[in-house]
PDB file of N, CA and C in Angstrom:
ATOM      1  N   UNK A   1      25.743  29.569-112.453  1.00  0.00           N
ATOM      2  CA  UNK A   1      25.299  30.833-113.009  1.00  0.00           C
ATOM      3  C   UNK A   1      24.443  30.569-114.248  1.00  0.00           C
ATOM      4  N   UNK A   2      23.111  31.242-114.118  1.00  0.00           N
ATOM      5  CA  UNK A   2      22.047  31.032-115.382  1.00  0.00           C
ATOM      6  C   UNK A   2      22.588  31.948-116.235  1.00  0.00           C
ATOM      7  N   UNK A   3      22.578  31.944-117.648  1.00  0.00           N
ATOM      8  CA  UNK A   3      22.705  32.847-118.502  1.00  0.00           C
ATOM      9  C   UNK A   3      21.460  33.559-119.386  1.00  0.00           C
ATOM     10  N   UNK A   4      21.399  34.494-118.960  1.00  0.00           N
ATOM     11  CA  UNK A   4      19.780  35.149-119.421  1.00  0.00           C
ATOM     12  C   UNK A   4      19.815  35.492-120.694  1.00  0.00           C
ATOM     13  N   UNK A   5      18.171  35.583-120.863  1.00  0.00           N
ATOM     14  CA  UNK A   5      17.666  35.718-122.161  1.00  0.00           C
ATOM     15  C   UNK A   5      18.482  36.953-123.565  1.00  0.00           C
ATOM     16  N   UNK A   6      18.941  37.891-122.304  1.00  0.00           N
ATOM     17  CA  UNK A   6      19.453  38.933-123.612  1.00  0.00           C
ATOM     18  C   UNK A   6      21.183  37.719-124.262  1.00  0.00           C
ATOM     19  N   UNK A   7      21.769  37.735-122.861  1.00  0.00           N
ATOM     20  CA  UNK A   7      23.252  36.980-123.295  1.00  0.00           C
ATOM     21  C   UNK A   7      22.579  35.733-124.656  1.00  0.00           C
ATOM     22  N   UNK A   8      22.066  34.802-124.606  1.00  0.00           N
ATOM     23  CA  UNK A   8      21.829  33.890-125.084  1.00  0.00           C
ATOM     24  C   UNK A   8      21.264  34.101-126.723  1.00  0.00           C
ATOM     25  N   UNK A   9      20.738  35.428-127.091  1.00  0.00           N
ATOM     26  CA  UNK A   9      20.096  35.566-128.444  1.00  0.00           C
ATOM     27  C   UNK A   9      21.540  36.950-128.820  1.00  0.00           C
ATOM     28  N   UNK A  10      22.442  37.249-127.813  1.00  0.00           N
ATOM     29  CA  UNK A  10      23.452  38.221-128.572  1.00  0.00           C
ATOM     30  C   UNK A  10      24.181  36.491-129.109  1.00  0.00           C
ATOM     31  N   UNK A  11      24.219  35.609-128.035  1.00  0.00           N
ATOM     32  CA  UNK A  11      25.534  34.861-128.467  1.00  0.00           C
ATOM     33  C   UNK A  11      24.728  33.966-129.966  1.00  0.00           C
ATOM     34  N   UNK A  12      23.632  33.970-130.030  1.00  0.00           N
ATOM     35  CA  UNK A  12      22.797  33.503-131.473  1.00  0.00           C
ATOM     36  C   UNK A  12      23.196  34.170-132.095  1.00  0.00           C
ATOM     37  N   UNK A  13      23.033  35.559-132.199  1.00  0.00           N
ATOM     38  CA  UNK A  13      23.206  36.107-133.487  1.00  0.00           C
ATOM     39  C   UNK A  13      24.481  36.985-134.010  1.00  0.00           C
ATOM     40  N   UNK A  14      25.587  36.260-132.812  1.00  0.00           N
ATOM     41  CA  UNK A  14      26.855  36.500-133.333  1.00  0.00           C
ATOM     42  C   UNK A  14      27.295  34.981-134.232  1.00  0.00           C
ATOM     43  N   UNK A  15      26.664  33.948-133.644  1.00  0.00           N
ATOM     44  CA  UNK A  15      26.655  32.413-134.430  1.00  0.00           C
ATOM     45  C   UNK A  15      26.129  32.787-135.552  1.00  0.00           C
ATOM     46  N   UNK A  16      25.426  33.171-135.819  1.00  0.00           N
ATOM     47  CA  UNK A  16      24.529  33.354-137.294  1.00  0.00           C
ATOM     48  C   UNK A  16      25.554  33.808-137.931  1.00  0.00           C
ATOM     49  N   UNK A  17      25.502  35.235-138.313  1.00  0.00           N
ATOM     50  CA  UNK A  17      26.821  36.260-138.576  1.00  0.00           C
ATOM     51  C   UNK A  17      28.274  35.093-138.841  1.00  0.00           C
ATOM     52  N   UNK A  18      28.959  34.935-138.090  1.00  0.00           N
ATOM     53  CA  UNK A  18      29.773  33.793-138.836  1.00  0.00           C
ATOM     54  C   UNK A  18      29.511  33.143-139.470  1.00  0.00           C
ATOM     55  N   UNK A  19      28.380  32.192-139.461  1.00  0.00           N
ATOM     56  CA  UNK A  19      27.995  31.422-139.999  1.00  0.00           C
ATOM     57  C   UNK A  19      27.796  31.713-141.754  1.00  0.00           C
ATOM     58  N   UNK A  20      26.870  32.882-141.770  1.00  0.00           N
ATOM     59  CA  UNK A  20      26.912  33.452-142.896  1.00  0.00           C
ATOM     60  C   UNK A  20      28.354  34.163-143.098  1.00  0.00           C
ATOM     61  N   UNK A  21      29.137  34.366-142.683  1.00  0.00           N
ATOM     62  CA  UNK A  21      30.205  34.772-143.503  1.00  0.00           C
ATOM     63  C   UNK A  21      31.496  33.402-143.608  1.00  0.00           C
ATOM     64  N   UNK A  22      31.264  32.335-142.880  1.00  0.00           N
ATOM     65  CA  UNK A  22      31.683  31.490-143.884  1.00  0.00           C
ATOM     66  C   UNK A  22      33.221  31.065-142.367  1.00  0.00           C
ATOM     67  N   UNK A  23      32.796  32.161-141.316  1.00  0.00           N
ATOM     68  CA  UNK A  23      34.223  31.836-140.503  1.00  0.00           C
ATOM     69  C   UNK A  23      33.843  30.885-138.963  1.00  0.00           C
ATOM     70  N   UNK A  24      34.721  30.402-139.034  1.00  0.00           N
ATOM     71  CA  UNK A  24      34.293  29.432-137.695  1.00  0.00           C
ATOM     72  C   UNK A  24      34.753  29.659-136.274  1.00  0.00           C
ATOM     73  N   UNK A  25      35.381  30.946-136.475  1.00  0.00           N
ATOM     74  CA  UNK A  25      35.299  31.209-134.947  1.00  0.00           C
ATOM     75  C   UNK A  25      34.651  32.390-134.469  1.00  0.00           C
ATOM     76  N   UNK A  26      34.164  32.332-133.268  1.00  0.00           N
ATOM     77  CA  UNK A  26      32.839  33.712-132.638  1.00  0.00           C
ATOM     78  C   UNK A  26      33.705  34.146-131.159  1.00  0.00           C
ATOM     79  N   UNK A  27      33.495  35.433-131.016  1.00  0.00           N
ATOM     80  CA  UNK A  27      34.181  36.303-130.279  1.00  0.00           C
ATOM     81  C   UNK A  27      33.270  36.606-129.351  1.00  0.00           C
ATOM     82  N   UNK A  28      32.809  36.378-127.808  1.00  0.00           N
ATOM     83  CA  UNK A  28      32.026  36.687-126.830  1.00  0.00           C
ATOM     84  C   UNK A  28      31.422  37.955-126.438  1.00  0.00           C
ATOM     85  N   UNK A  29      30.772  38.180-125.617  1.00  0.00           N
ATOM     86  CA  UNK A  29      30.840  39.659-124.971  1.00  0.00           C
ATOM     87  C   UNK A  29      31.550  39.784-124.026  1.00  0.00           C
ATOM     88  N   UNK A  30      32.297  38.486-123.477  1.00  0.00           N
ATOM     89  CA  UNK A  30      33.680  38.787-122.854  1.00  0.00           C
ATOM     90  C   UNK A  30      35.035  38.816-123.131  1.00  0.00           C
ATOM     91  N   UNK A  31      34.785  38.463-124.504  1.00  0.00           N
ATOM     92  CA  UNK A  31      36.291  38.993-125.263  1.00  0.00           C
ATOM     93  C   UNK A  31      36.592  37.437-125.612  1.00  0.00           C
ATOM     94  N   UNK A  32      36.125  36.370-125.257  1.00  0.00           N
ATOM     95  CA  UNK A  32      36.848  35.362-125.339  1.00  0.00           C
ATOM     96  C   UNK A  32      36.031  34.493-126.993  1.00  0.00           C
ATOM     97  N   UNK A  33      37.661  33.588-127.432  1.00  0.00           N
ATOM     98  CA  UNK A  33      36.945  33.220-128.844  1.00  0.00           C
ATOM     99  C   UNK A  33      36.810  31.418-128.723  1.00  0.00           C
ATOM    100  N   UNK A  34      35.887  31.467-129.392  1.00  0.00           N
ATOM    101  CA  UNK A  34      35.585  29.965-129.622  1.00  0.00           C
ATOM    102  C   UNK A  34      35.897  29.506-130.660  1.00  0.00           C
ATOM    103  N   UNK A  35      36.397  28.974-130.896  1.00  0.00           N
ATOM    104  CA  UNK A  35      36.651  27.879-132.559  1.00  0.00           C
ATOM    105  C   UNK A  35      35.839  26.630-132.681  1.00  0.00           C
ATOM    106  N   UNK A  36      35.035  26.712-133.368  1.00  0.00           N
ATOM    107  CA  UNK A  36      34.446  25.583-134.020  1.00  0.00           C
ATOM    108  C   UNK A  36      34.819  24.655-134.772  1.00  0.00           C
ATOM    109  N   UNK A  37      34.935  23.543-134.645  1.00  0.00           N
ATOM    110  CA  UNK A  37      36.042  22.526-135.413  1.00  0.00           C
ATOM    111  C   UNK A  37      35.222  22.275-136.803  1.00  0.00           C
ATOM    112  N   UNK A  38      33.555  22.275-136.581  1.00  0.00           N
ATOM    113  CA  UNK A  38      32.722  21.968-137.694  1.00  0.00           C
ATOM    114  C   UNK A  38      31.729  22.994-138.047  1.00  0.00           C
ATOM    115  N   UNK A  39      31.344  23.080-139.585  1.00  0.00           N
ATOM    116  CA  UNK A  39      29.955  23.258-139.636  1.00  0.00           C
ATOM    117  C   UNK A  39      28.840  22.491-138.764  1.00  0.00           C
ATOM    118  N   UNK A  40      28.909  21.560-139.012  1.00  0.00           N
ATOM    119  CA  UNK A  40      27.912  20.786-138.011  1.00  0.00           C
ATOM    120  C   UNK A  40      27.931  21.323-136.458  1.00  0.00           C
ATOM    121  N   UNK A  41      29.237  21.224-135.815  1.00  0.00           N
ATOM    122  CA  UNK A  41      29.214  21.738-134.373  1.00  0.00           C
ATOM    123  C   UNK A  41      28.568  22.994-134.578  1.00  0.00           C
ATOM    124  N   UNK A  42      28.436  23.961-135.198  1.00  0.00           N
ATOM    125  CA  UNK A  42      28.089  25.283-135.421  1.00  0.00           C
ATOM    126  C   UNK A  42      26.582  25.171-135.162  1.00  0.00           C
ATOM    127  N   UNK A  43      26.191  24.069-136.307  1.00  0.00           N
ATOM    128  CA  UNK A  43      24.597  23.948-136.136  1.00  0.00           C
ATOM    129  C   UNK A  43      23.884  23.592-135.057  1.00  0.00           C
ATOM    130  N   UNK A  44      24.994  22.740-134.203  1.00  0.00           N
ATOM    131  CA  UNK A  44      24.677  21.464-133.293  1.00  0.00           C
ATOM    132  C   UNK A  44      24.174  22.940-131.944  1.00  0.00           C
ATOM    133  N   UNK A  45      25.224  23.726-131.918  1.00  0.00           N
ATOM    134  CA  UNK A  45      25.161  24.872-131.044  1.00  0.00           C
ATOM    135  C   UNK A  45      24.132  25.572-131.317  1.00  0.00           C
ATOM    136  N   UNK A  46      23.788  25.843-132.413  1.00  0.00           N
ATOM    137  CA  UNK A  46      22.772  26.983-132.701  1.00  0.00           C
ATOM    138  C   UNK A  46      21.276  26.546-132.356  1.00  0.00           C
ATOM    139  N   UNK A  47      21.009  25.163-132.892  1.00  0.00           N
ATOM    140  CA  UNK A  47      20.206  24.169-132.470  1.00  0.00           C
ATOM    141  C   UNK A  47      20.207  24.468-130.648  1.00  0.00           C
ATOM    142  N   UNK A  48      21.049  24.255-129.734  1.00  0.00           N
ATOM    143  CA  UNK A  48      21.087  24.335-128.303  1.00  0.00           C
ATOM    144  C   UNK A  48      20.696  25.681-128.054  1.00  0.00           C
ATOM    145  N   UNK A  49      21.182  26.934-128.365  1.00  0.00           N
ATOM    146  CA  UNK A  49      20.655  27.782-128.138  1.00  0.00           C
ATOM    147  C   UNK A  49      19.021  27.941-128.566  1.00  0.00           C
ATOM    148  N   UNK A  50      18.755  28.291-129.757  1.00  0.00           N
ATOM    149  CA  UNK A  50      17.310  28.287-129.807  1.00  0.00           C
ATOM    150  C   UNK A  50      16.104  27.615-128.679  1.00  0.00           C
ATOM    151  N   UNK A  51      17.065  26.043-128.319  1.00  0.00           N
ATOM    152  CA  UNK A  51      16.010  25.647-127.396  1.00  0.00           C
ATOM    153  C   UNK A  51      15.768  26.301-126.100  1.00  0.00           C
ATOM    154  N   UNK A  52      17.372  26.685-125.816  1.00  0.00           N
ATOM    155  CA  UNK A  52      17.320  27.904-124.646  1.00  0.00           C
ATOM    156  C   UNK A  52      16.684  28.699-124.602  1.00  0.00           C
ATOM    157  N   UNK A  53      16.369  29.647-125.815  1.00  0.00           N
ATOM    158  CA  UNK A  53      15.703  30.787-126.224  1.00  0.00           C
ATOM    159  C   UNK A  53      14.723  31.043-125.841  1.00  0.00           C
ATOM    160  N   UNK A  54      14.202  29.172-126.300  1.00  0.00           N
ATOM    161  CA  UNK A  54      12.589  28.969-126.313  1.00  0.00           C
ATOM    162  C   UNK A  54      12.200  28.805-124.923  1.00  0.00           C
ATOM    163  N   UNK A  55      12.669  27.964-124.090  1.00  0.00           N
ATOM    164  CA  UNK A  55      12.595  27.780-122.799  1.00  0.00           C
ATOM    165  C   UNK A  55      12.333  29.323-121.905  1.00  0.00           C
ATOM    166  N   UNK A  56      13.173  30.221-122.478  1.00  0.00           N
ATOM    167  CA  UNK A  56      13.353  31.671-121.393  1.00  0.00           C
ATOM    168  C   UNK A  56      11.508  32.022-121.997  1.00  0.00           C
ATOM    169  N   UNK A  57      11.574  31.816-123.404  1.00  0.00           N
ATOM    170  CA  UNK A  57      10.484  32.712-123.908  1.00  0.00           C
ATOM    171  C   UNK A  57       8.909  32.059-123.020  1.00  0.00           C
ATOM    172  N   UNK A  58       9.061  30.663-122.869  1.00  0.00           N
ATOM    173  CA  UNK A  58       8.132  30.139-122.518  1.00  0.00           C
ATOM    174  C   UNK A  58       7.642  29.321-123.282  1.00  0.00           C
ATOM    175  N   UNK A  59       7.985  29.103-124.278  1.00  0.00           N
ATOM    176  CA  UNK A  59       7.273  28.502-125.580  1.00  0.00           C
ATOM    177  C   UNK A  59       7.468  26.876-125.429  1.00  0.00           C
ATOM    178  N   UNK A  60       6.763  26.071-125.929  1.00  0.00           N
ATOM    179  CA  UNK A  60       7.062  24.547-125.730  1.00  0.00           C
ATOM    180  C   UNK A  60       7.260  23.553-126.703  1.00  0.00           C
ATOM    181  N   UNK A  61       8.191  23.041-126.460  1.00  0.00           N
ATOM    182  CA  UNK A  61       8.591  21.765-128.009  1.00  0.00           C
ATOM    183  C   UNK A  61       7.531  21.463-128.261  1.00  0.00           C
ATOM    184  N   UNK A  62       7.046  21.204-129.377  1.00  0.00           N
ATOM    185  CA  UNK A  62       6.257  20.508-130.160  1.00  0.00           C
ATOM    186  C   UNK A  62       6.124  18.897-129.690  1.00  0.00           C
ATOM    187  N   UNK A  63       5.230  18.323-129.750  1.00  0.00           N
ATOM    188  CA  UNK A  63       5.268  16.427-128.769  1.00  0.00           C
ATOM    189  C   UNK A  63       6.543  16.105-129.845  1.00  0.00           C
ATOM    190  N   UNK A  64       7.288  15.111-129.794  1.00  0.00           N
ATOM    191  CA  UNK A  64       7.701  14.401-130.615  1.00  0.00           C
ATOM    192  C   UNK A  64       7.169  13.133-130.935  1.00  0.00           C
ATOM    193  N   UNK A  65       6.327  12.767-130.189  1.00  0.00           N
ATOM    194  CA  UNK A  65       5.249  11.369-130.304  1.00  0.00           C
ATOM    195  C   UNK A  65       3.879  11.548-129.515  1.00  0.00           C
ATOM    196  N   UNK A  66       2.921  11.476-130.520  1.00  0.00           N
ATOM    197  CA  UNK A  66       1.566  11.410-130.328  1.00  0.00           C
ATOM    198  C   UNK A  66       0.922   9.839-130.350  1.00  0.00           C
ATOM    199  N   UNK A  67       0.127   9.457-128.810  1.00  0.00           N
ATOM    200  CA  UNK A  67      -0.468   8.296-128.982  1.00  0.00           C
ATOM    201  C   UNK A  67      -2.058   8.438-129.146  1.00  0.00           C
ATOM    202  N   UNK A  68      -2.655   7.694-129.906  1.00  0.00           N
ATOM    203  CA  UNK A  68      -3.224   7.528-129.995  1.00  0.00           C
ATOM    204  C   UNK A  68      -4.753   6.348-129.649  1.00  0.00           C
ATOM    205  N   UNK A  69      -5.711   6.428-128.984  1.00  0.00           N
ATOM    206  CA  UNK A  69      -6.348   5.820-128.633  1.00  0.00           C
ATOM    207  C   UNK A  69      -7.364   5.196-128.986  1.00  0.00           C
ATOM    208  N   UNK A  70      -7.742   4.479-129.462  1.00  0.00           N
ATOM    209  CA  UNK A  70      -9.650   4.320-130.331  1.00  0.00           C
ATOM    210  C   UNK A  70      -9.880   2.981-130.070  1.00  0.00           C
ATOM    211  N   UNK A  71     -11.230   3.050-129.754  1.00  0.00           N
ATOM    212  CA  UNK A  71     -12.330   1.736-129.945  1.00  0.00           C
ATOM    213  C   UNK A  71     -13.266   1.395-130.800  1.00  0.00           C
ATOM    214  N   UNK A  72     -14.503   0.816-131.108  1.00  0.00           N
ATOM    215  CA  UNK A  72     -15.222   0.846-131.589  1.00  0.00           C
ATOM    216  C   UNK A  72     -16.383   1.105-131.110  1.00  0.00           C
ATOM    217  N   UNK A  73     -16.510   1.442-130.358  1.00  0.00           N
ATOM    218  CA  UNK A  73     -17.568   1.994-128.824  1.00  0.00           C
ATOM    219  C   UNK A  73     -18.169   1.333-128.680  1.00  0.00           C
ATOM    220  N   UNK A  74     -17.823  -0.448-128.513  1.00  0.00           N
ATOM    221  CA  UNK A  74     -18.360  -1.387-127.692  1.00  0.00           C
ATOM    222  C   UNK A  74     -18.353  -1.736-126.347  1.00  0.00           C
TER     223      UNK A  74
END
């Protein structure tokens, strides 16, 4: 089962919302709760979603490595 674009930016910006209030566990739109053991796991998730986000939106990672080619035009 894919999880679509609306599910994926409610479950962001119920992560946020905790996040800013400082609590580590988030409550679903199916009732069910997650506990986060870390700040970091929090980020690590929020980080995964966004890329999801980006993927539904269409949008594309940035390269992470650019090569480069040159001669001296001999």
């Amino acid at each position: 089962m894919q999880v679509g674009w609306t599910e994926l930016t409610e479950a962001r910006e119920r992560l946020m919302l905790a996040m800013s209030n400082g609590v580590r566990s988030v409550r679903d739109s199916n009732g069910e709760e997650v506990t986060y053991a870390s700040v970091s796991e929090m980020r690590s998730t929020l980080r995964f979603l966004d890329s999801e986000i980006a993927k539904r939106k269409g949008a594309r990672k940035p390269p992470s490595t650019i090569y480069l080619n040159s001669s001296k035009g001999l």
